[in-house]
Protein backbone atom coordinates (compact mmCIF):
# COMPACT_ATOMS: atom_id res chain seq x y z
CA UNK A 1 151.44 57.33 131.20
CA UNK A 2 149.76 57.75 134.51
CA UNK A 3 147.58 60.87 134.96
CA UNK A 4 146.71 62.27 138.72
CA UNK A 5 143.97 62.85 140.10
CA UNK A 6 144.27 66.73 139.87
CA UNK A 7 145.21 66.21 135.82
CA UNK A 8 142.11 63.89 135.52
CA UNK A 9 139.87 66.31 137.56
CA UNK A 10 141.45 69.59 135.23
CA UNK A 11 140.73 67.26 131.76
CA UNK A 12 137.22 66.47 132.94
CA UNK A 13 136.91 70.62 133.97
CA UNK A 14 138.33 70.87 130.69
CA UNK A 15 135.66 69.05 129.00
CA UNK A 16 132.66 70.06 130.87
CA UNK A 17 133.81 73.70 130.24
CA UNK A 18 133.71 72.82 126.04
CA UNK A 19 130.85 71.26 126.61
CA UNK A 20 129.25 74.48 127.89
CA UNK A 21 130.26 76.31 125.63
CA UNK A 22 129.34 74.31 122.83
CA UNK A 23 125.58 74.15 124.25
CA UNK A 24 125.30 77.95 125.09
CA UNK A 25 126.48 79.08 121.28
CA UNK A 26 124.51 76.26 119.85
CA UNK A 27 121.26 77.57 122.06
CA UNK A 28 122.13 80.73 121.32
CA UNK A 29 121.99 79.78 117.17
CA UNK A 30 118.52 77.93 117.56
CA UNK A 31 117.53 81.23 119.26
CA UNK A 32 118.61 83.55 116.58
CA UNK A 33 117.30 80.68 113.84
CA UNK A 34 114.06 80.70 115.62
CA UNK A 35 113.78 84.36 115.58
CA UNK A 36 113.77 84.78 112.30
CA UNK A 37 111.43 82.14 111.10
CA UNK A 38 109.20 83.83 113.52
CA UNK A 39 109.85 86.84 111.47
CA UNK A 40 109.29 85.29 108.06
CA UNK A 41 106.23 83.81 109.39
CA UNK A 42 105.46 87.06 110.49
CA UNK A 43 105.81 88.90 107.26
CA UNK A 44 104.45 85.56 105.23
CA UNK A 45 101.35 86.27 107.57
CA UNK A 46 100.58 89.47 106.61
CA UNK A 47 101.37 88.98 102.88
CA UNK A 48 98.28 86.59 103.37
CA UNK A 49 96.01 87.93 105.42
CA UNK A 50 96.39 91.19 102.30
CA UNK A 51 96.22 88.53 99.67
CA UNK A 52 92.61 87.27 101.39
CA UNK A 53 91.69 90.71 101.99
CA UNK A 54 92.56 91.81 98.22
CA UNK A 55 90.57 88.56 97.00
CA UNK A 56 87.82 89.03 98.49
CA UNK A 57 87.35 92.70 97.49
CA UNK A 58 88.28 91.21 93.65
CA UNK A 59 85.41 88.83 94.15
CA UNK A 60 82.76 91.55 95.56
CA UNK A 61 83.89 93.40 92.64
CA UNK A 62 83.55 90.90 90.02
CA UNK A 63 80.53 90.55 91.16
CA UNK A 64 77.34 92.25 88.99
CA UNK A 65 75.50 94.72 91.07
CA UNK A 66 72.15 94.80 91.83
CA UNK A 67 70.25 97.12 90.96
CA UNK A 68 66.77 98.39 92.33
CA UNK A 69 63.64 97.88 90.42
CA UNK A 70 62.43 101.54 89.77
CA UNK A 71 59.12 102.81 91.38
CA UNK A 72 58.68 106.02 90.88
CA UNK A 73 59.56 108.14 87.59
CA UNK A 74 62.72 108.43 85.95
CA UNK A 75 62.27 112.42 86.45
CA UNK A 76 61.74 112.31 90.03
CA UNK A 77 64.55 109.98 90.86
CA UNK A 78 67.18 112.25 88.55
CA UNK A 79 65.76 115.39 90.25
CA UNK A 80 66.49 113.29 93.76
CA UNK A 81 69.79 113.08 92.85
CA UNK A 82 70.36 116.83 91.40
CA UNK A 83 68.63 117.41 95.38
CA UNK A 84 71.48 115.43 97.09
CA UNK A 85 74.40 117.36 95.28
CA UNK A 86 72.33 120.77 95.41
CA UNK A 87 72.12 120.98 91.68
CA UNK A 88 67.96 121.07 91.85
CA UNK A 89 67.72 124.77 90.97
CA UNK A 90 69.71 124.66 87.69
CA UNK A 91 68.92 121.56 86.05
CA UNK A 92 66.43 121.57 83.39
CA UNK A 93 64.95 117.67 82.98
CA UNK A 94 62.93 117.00 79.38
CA UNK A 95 61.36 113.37 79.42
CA UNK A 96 61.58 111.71 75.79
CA UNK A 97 58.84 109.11 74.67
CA UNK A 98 59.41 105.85 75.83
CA UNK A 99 60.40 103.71 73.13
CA UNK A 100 57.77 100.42 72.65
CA UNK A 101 60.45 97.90 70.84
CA UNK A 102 63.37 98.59 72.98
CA UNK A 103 61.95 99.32 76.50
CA UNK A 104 63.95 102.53 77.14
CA UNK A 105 63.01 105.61 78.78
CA UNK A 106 65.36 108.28 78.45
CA UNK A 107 65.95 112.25 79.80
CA UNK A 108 67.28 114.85 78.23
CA UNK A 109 69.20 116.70 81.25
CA UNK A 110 70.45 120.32 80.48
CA UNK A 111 72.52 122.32 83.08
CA UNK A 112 73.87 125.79 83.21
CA UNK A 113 76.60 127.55 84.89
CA UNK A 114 78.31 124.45 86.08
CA UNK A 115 81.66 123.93 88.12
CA UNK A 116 83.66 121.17 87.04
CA UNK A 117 83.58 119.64 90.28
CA UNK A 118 79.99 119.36 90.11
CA UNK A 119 79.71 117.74 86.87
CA UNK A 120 82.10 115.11 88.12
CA UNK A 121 79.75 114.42 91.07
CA UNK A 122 76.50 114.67 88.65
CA UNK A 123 78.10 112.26 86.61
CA UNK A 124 79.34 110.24 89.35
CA UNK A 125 76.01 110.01 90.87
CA UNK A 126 74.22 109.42 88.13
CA UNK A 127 76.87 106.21 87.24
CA UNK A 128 76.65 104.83 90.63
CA UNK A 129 72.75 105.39 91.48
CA UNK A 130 70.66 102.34 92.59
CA UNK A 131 69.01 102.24 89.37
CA UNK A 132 70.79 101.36 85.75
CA UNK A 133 71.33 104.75 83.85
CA UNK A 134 73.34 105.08 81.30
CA UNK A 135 74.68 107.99 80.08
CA UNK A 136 73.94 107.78 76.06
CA UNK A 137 74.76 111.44 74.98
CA UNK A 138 77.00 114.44 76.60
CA UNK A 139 77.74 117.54 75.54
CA UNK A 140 79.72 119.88 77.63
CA UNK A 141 80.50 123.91 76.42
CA UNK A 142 81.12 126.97 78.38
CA UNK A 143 78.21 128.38 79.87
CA UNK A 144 76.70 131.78 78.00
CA UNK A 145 76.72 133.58 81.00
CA UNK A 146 79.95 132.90 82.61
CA UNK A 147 82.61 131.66 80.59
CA UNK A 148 84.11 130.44 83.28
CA UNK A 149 81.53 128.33 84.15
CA UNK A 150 79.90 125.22 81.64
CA UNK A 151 77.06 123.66 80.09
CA UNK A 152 76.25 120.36 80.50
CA UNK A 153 73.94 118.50 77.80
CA UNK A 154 73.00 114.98 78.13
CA UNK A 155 70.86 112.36 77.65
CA UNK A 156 70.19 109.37 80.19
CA UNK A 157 68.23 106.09 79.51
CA UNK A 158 67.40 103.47 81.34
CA UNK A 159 65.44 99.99 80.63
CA UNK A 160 61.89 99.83 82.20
């Protein structure tokens, strides 16, 4: 069987035309393939770049703090920090003997007519000061003027 030239020329049409095809939804697969490993390393990307940023805030955590050496007196820095959350007018400070064999100086702090949201940020400051308090003792009761209001009794050492 003899083909003619216009038979030969339509086959090789024929072909080229699969051919085409073939490449442009091939391309057009590798495209769409590419895409989304661009998007997976997309979202792999930031999964990592939070996993570093989450590690290293679990390593500055796990870290102890430092704490500053104390240079003035234990009153004076406690009635700096009543100042700085305008508790200085209603806080009553009592030093107690420093103890020889253990090395701690404590306060007795007494405060009266006291919102709740200030004896969160007394506490709070006094937890997260520069220097290392503790708080040993609290006592908390409603205040004798306002019984809305509380009293706040507690007792804060520190090492020297």
């Amino acid at each position: 069987m003899l083909l003619s030239t216009r038979e030969k020329l339509l086959i090789v049409i024929l072909v080229a035309l699969l051919l085409c095809t073939g490449l442009f939804f091939t391309a057009r697969s590798m495209l769409e393939y590419e895409r989304g490993l661009e998007r997976r390393i997309l979202a792999q990307t930031s999964w990592l770049q939070k996993a570093s940023a989450l590690s290293a805030e679990l390593s500055r955590l796990q870290q102890p703090r430092r704490r500053k050496v104390r240079t003035r007196s234990l009153i004076g820095y406690v009635e700096q920090l009543a100042d700085r959350i305008r508790l200085k007018d209603r806080i009553q400070l009592n030093l107690i003997a420093r103890d020889a064999a253990s090395g701690l100086q404590g306060i007795d702090i007494k405060v009266d007519r006291l919102t709740l949201d200030e004896m969160v940020n007394l506490l709070y400051s006094l937890e997260n000061a520069d220097l290392l308090l503790v708080v040993n003792r609290l006592e908390l009761s409603r205040s004798f003027r306002d019984k809305e209001l509380l009293r706040l009794s507690m007792r804060v050492v520190t090492l020297d």
